[in-house]
PDB file of N, CA and C in Angstrom:
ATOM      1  N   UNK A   1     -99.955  17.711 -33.278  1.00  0.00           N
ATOM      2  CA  UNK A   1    -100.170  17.979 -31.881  1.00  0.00           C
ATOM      3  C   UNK A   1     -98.820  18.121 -31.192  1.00  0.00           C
ATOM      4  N   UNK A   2     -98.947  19.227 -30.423  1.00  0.00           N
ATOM      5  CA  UNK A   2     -97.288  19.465 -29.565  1.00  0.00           C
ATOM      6  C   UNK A   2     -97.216  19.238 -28.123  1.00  0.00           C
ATOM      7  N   UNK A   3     -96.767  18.832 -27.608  1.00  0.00           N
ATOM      8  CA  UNK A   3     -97.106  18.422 -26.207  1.00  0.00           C
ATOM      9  C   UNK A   3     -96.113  20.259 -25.361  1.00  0.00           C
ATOM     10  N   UNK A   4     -97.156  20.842 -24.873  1.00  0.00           N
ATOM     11  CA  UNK A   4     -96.531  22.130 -24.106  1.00  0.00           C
ATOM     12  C   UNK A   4     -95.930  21.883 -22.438  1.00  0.00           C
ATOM     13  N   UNK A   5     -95.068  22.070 -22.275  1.00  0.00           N
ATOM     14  CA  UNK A   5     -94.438  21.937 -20.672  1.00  0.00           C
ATOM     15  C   UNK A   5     -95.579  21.841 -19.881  1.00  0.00           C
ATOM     16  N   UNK A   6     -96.014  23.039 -20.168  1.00  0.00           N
ATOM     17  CA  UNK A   6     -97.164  23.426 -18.970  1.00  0.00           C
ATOM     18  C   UNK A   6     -97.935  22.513 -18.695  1.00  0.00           C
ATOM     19  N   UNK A   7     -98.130  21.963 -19.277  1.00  0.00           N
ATOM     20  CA  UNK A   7     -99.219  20.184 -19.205  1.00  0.00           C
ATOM     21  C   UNK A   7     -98.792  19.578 -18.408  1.00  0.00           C
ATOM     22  N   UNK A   8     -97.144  19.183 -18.287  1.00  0.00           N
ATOM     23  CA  UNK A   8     -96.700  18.004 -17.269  1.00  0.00           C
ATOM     24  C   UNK A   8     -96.623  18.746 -16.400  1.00  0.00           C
ATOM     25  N   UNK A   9     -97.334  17.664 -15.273  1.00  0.00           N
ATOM     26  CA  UNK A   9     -97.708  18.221 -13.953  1.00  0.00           C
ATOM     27  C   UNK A   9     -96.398  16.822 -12.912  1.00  0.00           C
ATOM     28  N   UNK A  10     -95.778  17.752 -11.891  1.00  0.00           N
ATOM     29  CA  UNK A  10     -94.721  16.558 -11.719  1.00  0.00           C
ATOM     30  C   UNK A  10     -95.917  15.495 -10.789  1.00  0.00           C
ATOM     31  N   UNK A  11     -95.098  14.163 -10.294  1.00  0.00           N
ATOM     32  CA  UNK A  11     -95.903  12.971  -9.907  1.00  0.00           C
ATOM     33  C   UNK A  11     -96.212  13.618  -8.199  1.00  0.00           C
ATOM     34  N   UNK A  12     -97.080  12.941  -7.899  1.00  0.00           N
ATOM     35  CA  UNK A  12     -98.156  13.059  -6.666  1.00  0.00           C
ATOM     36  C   UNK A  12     -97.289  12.759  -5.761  1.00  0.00           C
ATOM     37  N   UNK A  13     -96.625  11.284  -5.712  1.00  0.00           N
ATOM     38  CA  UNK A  13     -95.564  11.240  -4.842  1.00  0.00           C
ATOM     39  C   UNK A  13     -94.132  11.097  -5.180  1.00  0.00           C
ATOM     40  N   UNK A  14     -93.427  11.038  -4.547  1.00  0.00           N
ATOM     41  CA  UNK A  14     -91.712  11.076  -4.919  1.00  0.00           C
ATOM     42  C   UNK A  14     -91.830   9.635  -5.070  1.00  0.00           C
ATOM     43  N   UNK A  15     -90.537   9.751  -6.508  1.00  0.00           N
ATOM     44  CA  UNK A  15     -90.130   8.464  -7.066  1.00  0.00           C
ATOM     45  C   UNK A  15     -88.982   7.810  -6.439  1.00  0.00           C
ATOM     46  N   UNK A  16     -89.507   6.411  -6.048  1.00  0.00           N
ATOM     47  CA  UNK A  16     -88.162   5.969  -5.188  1.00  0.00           C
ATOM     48  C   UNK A  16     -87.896   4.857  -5.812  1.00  0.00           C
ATOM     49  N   UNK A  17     -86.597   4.529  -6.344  1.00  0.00           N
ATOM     50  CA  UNK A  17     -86.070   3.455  -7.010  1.00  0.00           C
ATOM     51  C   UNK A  17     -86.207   1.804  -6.572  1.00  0.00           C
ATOM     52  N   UNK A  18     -86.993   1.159  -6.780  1.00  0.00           N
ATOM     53  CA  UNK A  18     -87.108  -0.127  -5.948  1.00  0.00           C
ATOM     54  C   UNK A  18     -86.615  -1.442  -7.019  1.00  0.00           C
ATOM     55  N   UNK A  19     -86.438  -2.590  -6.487  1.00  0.00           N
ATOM     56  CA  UNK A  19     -85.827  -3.826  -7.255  1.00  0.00           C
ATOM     57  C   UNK A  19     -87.353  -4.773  -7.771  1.00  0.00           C
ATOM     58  N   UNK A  20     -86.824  -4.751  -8.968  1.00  0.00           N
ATOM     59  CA  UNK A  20     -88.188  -5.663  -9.530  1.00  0.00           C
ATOM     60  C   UNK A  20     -87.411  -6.821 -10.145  1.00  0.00           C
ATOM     61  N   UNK A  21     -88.199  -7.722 -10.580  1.00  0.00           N
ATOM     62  CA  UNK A  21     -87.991  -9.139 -11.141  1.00  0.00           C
ATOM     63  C   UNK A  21     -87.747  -8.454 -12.401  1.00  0.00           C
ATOM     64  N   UNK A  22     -86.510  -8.887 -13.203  1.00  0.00           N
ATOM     65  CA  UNK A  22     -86.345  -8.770 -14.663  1.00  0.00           C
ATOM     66  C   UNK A  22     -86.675 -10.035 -14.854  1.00  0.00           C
ATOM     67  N   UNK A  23     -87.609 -10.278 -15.767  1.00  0.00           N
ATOM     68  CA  UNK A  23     -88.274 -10.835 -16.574  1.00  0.00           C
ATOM     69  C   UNK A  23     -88.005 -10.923 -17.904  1.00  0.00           C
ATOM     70  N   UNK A  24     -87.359  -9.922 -18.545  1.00  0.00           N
ATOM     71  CA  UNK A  24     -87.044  -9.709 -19.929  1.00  0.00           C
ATOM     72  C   UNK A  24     -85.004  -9.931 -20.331  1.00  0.00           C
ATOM     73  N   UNK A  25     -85.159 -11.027 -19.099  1.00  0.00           N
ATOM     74  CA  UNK A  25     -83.338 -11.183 -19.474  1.00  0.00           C
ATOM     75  C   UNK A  25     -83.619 -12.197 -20.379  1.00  0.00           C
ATOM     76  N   UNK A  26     -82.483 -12.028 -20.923  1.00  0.00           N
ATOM     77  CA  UNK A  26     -82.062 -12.926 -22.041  1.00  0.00           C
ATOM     78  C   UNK A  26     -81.954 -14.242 -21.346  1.00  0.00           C
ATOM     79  N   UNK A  27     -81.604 -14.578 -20.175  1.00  0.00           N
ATOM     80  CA  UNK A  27     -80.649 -15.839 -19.689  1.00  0.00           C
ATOM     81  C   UNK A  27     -82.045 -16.607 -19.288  1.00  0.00           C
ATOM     82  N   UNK A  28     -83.237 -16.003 -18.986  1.00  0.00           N
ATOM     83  CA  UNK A  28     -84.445 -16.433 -18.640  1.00  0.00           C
ATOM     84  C   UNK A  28     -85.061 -17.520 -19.694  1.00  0.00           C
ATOM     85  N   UNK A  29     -84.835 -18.757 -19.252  1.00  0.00           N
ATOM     86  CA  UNK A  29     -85.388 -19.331 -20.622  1.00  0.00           C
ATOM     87  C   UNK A  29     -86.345 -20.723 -20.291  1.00  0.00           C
ATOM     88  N   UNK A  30     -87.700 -20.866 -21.439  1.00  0.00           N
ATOM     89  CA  UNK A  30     -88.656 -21.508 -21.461  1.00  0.00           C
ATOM     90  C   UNK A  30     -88.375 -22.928 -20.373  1.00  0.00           C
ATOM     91  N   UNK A  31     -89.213 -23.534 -19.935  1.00  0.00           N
ATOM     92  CA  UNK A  31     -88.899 -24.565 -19.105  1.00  0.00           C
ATOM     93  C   UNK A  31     -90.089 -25.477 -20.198  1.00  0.00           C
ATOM     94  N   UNK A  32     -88.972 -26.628 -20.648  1.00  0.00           N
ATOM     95  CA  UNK A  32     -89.803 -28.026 -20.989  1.00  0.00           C
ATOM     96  C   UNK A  32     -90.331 -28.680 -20.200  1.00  0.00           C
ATOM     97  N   UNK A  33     -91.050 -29.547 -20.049  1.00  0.00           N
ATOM     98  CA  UNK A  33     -91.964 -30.089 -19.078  1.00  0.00           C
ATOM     99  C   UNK A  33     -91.692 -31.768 -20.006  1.00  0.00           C
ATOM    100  N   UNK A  34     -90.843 -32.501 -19.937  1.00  0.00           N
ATOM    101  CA  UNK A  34     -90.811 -33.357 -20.968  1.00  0.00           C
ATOM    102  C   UNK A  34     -92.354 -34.576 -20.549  1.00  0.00           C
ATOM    103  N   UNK A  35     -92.375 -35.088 -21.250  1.00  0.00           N
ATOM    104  CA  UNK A  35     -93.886 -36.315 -21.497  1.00  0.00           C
ATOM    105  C   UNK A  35     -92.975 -37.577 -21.383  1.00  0.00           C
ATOM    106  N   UNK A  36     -94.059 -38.076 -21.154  1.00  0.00           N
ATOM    107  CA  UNK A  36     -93.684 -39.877 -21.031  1.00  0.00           C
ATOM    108  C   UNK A  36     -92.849 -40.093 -22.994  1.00  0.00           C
ATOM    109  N   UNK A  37     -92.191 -41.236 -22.594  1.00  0.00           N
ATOM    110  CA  UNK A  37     -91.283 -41.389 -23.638  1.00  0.00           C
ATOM    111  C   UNK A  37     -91.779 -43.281 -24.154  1.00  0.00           C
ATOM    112  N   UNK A  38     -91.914 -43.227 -25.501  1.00  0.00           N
ATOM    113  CA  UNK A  38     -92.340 -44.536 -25.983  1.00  0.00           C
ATOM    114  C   UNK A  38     -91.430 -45.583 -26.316  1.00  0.00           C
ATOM    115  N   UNK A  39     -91.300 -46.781 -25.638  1.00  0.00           N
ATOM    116  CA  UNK A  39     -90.746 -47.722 -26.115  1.00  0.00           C
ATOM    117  C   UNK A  39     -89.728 -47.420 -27.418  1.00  0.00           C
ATOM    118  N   UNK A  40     -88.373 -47.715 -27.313  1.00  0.00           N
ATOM    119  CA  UNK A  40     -87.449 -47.741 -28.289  1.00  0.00           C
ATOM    120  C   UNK A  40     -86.912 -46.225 -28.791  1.00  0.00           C
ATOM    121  N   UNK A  41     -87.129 -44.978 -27.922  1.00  0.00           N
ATOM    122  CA  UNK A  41     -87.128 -43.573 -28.298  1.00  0.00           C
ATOM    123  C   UNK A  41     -86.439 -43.364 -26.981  1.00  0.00           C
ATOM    124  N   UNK A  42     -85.419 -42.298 -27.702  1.00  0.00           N
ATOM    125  CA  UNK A  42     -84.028 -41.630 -26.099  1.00  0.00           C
ATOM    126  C   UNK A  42     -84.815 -40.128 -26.654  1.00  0.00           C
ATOM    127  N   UNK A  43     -84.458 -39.509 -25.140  1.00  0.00           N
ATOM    128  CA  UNK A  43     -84.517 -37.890 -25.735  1.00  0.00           C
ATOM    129  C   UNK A  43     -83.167 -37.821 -25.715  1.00  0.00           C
ATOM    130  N   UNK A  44     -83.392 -36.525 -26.291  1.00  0.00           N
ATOM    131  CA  UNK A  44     -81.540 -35.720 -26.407  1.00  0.00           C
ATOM    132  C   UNK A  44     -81.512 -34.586 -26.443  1.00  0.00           C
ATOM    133  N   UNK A  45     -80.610 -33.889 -26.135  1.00  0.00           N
ATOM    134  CA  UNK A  45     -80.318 -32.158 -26.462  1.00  0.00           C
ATOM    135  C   UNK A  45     -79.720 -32.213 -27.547  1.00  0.00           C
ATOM    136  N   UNK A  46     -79.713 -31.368 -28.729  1.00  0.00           N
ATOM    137  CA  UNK A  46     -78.699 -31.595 -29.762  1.00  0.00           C
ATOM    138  C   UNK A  46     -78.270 -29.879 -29.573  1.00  0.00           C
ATOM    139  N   UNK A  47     -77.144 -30.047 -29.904  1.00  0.00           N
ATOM    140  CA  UNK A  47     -76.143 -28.745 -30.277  1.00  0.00           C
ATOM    141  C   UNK A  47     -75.830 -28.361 -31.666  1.00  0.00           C
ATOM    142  N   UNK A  48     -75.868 -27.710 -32.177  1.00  0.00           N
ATOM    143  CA  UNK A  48     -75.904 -27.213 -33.463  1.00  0.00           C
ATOM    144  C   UNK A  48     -73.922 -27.187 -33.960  1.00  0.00           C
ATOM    145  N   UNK A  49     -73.464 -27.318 -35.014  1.00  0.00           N
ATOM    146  CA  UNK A  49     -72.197 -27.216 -35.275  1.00  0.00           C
ATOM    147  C   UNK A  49     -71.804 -25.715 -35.331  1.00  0.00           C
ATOM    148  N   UNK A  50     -70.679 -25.160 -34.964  1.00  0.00           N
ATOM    149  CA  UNK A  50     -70.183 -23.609 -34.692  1.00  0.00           C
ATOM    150  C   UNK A  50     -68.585 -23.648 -35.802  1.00  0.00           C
ATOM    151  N   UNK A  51     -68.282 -22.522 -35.769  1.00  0.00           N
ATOM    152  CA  UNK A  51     -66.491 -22.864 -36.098  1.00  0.00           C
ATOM    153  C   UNK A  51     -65.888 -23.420 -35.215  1.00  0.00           C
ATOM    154  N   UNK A  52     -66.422 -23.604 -34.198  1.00  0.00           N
ATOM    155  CA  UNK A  52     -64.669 -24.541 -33.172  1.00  0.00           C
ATOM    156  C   UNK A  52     -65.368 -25.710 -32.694  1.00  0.00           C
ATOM    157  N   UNK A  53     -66.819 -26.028 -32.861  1.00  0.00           N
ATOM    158  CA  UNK A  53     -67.295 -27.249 -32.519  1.00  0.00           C
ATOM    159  C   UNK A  53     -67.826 -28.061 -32.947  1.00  0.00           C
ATOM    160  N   UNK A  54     -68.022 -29.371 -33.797  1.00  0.00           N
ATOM    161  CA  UNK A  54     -68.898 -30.148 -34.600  1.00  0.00           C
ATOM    162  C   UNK A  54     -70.171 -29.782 -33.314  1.00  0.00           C
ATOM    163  N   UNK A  55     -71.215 -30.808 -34.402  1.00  0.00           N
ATOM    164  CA  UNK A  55     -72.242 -30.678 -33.890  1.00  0.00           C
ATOM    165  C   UNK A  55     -72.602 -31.681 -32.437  1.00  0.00           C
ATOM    166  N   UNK A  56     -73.305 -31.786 -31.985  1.00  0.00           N
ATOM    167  CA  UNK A  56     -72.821 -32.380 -30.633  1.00  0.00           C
ATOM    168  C   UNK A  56     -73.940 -32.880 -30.131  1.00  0.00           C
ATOM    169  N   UNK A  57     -74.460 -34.131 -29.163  1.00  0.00           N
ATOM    170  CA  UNK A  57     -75.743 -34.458 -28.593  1.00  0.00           C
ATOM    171  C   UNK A  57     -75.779 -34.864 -27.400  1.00  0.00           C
ATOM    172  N   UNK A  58     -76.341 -34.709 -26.099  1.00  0.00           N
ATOM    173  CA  UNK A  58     -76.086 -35.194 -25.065  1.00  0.00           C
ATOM    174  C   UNK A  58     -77.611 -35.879 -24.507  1.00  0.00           C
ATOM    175  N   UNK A  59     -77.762 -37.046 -23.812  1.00  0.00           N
ATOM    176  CA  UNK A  59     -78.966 -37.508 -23.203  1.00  0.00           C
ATOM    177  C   UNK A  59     -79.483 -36.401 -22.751  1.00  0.00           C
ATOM    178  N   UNK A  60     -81.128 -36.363 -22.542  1.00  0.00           N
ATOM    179  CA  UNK A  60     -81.784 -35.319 -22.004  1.00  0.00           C
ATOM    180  C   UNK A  60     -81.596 -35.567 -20.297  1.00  0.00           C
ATOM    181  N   UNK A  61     -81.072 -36.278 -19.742  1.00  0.00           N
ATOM    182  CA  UNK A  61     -81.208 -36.909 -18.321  1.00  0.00           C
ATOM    183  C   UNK A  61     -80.023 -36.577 -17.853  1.00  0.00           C
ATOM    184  N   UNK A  62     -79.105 -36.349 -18.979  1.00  0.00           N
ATOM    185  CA  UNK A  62     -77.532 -36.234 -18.447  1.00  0.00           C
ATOM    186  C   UNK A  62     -77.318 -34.907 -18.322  1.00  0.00           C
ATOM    187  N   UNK A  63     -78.422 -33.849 -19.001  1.00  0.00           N
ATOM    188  CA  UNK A  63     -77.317 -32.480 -19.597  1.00  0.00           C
ATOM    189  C   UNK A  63     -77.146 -31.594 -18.295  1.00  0.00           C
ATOM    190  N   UNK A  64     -76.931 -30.665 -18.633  1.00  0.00           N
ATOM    191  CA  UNK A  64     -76.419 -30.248 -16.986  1.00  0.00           C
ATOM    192  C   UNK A  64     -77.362 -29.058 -17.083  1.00  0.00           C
ATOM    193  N   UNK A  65     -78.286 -28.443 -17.524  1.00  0.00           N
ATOM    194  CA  UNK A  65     -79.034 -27.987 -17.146  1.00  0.00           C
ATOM    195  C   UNK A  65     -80.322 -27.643 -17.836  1.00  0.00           C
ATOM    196  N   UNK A  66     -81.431 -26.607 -17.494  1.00  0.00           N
ATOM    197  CA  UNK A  66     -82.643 -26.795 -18.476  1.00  0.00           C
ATOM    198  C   UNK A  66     -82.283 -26.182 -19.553  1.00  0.00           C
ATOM    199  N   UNK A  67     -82.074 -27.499 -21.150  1.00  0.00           N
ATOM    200  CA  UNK A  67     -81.996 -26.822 -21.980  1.00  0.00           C
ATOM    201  C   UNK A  67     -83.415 -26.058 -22.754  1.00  0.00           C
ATOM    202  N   UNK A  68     -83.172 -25.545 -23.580  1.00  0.00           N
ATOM    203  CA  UNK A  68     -84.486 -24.591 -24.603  1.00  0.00           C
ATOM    204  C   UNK A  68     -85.046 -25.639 -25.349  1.00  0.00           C
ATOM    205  N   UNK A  69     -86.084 -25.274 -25.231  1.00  0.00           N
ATOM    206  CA  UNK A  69     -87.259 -26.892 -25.933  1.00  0.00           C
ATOM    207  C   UNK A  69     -87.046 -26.696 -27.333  1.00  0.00           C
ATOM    208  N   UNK A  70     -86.431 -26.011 -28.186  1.00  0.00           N
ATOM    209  CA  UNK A  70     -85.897 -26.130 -29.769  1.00  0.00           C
ATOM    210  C   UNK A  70     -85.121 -26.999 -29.669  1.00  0.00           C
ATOM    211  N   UNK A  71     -84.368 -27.325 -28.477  1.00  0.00           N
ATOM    212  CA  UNK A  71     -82.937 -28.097 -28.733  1.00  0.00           C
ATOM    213  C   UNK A  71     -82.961 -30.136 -28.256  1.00  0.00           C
ATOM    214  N   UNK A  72     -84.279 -29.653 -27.724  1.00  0.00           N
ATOM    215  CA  UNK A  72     -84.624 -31.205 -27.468  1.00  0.00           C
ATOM    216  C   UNK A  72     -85.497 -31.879 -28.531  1.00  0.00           C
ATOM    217  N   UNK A  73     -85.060 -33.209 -28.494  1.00  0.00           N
ATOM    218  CA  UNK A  73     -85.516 -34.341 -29.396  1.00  0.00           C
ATOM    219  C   UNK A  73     -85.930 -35.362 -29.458  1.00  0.00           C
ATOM    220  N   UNK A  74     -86.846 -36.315 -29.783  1.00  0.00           N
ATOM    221  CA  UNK A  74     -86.972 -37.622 -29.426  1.00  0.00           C
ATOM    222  C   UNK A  74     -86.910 -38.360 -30.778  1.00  0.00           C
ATOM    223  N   UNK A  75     -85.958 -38.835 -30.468  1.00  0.00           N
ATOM    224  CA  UNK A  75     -84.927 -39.820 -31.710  1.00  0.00           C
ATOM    225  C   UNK A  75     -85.143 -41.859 -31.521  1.00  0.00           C
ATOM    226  N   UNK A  76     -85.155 -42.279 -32.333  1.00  0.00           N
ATOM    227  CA  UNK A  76     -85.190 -43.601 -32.244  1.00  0.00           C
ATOM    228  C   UNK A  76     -84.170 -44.124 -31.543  1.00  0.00           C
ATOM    229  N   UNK A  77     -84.103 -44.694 -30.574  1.00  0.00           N
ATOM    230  CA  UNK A  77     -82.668 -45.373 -30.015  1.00  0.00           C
ATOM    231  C   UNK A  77     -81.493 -46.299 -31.534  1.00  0.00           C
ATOM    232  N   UNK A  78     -81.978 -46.790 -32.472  1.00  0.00           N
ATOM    233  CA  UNK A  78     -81.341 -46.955 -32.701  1.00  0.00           C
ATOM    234  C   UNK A  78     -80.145 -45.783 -33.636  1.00  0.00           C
ATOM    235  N   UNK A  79     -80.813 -44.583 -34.197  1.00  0.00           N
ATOM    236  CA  UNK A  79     -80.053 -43.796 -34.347  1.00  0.00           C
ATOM    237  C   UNK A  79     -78.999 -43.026 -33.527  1.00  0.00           C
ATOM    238  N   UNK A  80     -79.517 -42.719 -32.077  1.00  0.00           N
ATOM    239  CA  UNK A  80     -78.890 -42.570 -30.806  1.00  0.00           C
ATOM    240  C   UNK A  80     -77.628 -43.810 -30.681  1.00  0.00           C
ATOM    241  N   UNK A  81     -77.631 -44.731 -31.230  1.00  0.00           N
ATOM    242  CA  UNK A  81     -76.781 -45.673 -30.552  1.00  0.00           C
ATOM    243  C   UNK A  81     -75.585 -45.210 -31.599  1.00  0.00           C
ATOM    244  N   UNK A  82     -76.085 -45.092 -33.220  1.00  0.00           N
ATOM    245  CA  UNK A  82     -75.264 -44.721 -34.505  1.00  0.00           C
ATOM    246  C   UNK A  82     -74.621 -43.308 -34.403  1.00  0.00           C
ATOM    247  N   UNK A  83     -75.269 -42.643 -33.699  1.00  0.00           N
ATOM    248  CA  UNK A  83     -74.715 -41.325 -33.647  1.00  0.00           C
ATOM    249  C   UNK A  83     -73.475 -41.457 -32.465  1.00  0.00           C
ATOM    250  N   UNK A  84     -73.833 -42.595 -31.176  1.00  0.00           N
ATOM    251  CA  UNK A  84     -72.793 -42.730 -30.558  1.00  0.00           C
ATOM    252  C   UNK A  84     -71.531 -43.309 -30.799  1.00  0.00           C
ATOM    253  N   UNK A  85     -71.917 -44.143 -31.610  1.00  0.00           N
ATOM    254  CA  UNK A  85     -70.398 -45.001 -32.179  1.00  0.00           C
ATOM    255  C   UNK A  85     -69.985 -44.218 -33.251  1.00  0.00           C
ATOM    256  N   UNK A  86     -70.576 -43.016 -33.921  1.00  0.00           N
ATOM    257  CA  UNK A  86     -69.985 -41.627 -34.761  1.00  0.00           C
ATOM    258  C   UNK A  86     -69.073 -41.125 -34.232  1.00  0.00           C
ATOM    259  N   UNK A  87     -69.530 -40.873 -32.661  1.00  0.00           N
ATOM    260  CA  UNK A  87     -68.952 -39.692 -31.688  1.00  0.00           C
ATOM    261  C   UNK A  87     -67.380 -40.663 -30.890  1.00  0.00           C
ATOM    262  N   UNK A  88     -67.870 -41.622 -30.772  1.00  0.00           N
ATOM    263  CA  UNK A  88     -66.605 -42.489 -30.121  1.00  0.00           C
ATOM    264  C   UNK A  88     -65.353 -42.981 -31.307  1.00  0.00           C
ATOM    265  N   UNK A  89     -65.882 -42.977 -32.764  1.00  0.00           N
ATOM    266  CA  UNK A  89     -65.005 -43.053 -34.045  1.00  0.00           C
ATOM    267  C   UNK A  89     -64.186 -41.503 -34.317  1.00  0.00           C
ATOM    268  N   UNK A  90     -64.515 -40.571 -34.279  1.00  0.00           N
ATOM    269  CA  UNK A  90     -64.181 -39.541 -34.227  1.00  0.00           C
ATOM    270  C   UNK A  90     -63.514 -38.924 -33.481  1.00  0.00           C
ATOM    271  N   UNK A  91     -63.765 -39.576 -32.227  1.00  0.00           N
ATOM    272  CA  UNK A  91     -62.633 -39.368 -31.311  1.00  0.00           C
ATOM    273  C   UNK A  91     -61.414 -40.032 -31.462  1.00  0.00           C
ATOM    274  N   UNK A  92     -61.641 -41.453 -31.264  1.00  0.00           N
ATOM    275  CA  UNK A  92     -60.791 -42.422 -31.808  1.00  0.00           C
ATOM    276  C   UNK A  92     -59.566 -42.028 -32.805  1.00  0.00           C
ATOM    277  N   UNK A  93     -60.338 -41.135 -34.321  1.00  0.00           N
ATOM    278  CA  UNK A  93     -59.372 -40.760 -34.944  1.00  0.00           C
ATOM    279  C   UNK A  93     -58.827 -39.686 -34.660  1.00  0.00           C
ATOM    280  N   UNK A  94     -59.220 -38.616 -33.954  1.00  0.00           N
ATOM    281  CA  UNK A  94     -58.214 -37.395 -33.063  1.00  0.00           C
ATOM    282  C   UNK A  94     -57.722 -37.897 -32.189  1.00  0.00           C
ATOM    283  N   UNK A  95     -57.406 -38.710 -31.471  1.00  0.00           N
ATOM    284  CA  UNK A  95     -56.113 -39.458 -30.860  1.00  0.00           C
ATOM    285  C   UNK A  95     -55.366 -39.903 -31.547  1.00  0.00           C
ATOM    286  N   UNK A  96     -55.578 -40.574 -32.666  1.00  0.00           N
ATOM    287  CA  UNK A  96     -54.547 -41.067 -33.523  1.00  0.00           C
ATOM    288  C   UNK A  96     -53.829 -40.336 -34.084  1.00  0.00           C
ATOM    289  N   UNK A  97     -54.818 -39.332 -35.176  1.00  0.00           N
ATOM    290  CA  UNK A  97     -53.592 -38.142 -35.180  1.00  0.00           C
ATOM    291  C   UNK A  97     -53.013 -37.325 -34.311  1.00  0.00           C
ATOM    292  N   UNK A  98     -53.690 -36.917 -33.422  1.00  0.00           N
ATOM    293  CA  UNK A  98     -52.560 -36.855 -32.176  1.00  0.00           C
ATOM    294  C   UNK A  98     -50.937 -37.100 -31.412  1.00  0.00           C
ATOM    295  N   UNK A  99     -51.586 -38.472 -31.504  1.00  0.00           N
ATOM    296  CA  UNK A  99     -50.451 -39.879 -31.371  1.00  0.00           C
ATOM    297  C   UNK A  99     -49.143 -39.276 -32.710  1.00  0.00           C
ATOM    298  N   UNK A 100     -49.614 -39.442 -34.077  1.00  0.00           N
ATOM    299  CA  UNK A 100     -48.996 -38.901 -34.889  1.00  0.00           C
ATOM    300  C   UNK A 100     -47.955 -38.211 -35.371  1.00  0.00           C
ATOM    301  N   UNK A 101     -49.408 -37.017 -34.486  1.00  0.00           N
ATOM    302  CA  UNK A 101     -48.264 -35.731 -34.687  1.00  0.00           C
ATOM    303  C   UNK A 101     -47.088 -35.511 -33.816  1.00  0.00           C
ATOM    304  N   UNK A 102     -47.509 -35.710 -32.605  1.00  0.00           N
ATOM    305  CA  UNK A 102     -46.735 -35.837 -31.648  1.00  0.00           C
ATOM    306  C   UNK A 102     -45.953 -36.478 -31.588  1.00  0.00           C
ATOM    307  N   UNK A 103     -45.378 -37.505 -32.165  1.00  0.00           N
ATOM    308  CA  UNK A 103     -44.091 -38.680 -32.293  1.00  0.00           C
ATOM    309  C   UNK A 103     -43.754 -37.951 -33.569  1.00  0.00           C
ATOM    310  N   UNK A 104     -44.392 -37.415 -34.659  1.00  0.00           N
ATOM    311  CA  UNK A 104     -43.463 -36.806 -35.933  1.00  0.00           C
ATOM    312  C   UNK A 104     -42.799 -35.540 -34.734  1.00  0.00           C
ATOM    313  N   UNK A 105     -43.391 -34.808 -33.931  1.00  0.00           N
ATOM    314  CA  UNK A 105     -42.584 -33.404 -33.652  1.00  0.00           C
ATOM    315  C   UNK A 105     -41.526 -34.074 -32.826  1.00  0.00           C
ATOM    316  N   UNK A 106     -41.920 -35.320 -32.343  1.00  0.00           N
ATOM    317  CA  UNK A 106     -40.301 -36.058 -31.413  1.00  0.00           C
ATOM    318  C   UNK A 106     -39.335 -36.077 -31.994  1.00  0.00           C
ATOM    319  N   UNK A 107     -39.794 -36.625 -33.275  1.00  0.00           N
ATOM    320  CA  UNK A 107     -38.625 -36.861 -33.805  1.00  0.00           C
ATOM    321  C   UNK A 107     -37.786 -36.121 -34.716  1.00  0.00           C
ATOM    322  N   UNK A 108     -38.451 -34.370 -35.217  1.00  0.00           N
ATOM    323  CA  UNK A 108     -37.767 -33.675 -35.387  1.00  0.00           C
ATOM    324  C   UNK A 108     -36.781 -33.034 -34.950  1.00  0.00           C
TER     325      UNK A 108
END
């Protein structure tokens, strides 16, 4: 089947360019509705590890904005507490080498 010119008939009225809701942006994203939370359980956002960032977790109460409901979690507090004294050890030791390096380049 060929579609012939002669068929399209132009529109009834003139087309005038107007502003609509994009709906189909990327930046548009799901809204969690979080639920009551049970005795001894934190939520969290978790961040996935990248090349320039370990992996990363922030309270769901703290994060700074609505994250994507893949990325939220409800974790036992006591793992939440282990993952925090991970995150405060790890720091701990990038200051030290820090400290380190920085007094070895002094003293070159």
């Amino acid at each position: 089947m060929f579609l012939d010119p002669a068929d399209l008939a132009p529109p009834l009225r003139p087309l005038v360019p107007r502003l609509t809701k994009m709906t189909d942006r990327p930046g548009v994203m799901p809204r969690y509705k979080p639920g009551p939370l049970a005795e001894g359980i934190v939520r969290v956002v978790l961040t996935p590890a990248d090349y320039e960032n370990p992996a990363d977790f922030t309270l769901y109460d703290e994060y700074w904005t609505t994250p994507e409901p893949y990325r939220v979690f409800d974790v036992p507090a006591e793992q939440y507490e282990r993952w925090k004294a991970a995150k405060a050890a790890f720091s701990a030791m990038g200051e030290e080498i820090d400290a380190l390096v920085s007094e070895s380049a002094r003293q070159a």
